[in-house]
C-alpha atoms as a PDB file:
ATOM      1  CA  UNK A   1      23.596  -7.276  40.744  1.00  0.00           C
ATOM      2  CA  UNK A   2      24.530  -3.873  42.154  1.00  0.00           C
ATOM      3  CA  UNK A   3      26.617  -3.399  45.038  1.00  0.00           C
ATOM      4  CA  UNK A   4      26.508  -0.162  46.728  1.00  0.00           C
ATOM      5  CA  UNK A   5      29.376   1.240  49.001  1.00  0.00           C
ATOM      6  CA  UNK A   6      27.396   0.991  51.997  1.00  0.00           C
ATOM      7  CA  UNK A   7      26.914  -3.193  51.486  1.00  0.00           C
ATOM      8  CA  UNK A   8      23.584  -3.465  49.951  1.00  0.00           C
ATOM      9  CA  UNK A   9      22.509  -4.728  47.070  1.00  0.00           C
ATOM     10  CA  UNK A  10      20.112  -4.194  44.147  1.00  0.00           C
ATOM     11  CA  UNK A  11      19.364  -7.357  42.344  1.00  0.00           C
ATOM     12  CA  UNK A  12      16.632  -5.998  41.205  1.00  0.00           C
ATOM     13  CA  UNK A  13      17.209  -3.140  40.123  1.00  0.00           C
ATOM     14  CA  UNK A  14      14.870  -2.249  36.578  1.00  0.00           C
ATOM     15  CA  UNK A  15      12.301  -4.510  37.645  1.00  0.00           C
ATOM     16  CA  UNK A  16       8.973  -2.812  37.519  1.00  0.00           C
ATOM     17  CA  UNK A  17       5.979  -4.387  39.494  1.00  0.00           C
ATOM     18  CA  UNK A  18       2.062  -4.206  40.848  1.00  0.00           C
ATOM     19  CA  UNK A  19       0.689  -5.543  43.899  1.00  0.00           C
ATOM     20  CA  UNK A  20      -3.305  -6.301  44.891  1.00  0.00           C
ATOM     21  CA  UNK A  21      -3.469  -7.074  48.286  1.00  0.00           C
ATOM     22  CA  UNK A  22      -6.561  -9.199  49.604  1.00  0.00           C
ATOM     23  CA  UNK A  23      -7.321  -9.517  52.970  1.00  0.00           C
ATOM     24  CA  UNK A  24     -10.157  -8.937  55.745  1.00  0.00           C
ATOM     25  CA  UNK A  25      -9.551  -6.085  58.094  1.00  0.00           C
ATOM     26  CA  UNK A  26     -12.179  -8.447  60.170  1.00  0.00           C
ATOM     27  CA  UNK A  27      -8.414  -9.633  61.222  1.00  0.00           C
ATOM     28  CA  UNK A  28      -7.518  -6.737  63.068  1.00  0.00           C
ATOM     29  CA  UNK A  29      -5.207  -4.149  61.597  1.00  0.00           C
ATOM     30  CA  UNK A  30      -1.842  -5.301  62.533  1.00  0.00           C
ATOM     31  CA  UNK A  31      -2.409  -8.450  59.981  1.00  0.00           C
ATOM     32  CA  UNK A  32      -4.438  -6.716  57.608  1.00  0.00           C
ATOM     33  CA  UNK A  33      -2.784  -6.607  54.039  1.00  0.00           C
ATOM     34  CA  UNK A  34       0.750  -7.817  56.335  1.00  0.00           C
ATOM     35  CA  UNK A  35       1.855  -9.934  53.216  1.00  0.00           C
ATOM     36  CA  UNK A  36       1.186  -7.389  50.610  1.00  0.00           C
ATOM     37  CA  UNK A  37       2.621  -4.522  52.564  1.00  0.00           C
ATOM     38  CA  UNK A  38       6.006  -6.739  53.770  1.00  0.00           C
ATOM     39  CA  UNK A  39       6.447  -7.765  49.790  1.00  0.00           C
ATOM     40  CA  UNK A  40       6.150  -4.013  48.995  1.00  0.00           C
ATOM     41  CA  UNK A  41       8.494  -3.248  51.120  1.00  0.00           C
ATOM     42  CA  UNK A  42      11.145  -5.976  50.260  1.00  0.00           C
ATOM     43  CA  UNK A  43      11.105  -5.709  46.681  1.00  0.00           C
ATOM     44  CA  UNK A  44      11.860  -2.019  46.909  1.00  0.00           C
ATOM     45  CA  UNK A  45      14.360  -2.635  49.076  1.00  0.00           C
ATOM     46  CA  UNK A  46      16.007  -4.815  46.310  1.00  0.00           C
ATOM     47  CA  UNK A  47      15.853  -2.095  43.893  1.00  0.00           C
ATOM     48  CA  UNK A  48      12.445  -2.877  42.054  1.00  0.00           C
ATOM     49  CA  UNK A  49      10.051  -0.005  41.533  1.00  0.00           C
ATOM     50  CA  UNK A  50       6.030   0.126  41.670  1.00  0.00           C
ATOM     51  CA  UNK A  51       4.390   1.276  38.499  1.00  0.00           C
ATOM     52  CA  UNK A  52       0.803   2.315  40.605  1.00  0.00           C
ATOM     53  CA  UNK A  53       0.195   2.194  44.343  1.00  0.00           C
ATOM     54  CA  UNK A  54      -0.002  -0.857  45.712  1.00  0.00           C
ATOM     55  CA  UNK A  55      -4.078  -2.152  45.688  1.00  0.00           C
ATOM     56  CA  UNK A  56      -5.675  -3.254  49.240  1.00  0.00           C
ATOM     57  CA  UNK A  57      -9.277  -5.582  48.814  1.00  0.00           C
ATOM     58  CA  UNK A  58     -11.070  -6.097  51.676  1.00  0.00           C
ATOM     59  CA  UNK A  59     -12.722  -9.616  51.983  1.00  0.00           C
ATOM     60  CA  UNK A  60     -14.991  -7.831  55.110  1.00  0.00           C
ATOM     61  CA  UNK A  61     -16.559  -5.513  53.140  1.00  0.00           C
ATOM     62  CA  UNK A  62     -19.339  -5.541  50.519  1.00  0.00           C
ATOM     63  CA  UNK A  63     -19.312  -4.832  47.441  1.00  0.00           C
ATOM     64  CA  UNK A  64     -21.725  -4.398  44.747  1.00  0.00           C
ATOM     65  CA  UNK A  65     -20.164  -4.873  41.195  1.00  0.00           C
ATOM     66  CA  UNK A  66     -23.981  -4.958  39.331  1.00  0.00           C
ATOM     67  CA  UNK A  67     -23.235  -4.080  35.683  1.00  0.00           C
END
């Protein structure tokens, strides 16, 4: 674990990661993709790093995925 001067720490620092949200913006916007956006957040704060932007689905919305 790193410890920084300033009190905070890194535990997980080198730790690469992805995140697809899924959610329904039917919700209203202040809950849409809330857990996928707080996780984000936290494990950067930790010291991990995103390989891609995180991904948002939205459960209120059609899609057509014909092949």
């Amino acid at each position: 674990m790193n410890i920084h001067t300033d009190g905070t720490t890194t535990p997980l620092k080198g730790v690469k990661y992805a995140i697809f949200g899924l959610g329904s913006s039917a919700y209203g916007c202040e809950r849409y993709q809330a857990v996928g956006k707080a996780v984000d957040k936290k494990l950067q704060e930790l010291g991990a790093r995103p390989i891609c932007e995180r991904g948002e689905g939205d459960d209120a919305k059609s899609y057509d995925f014909t092949t």
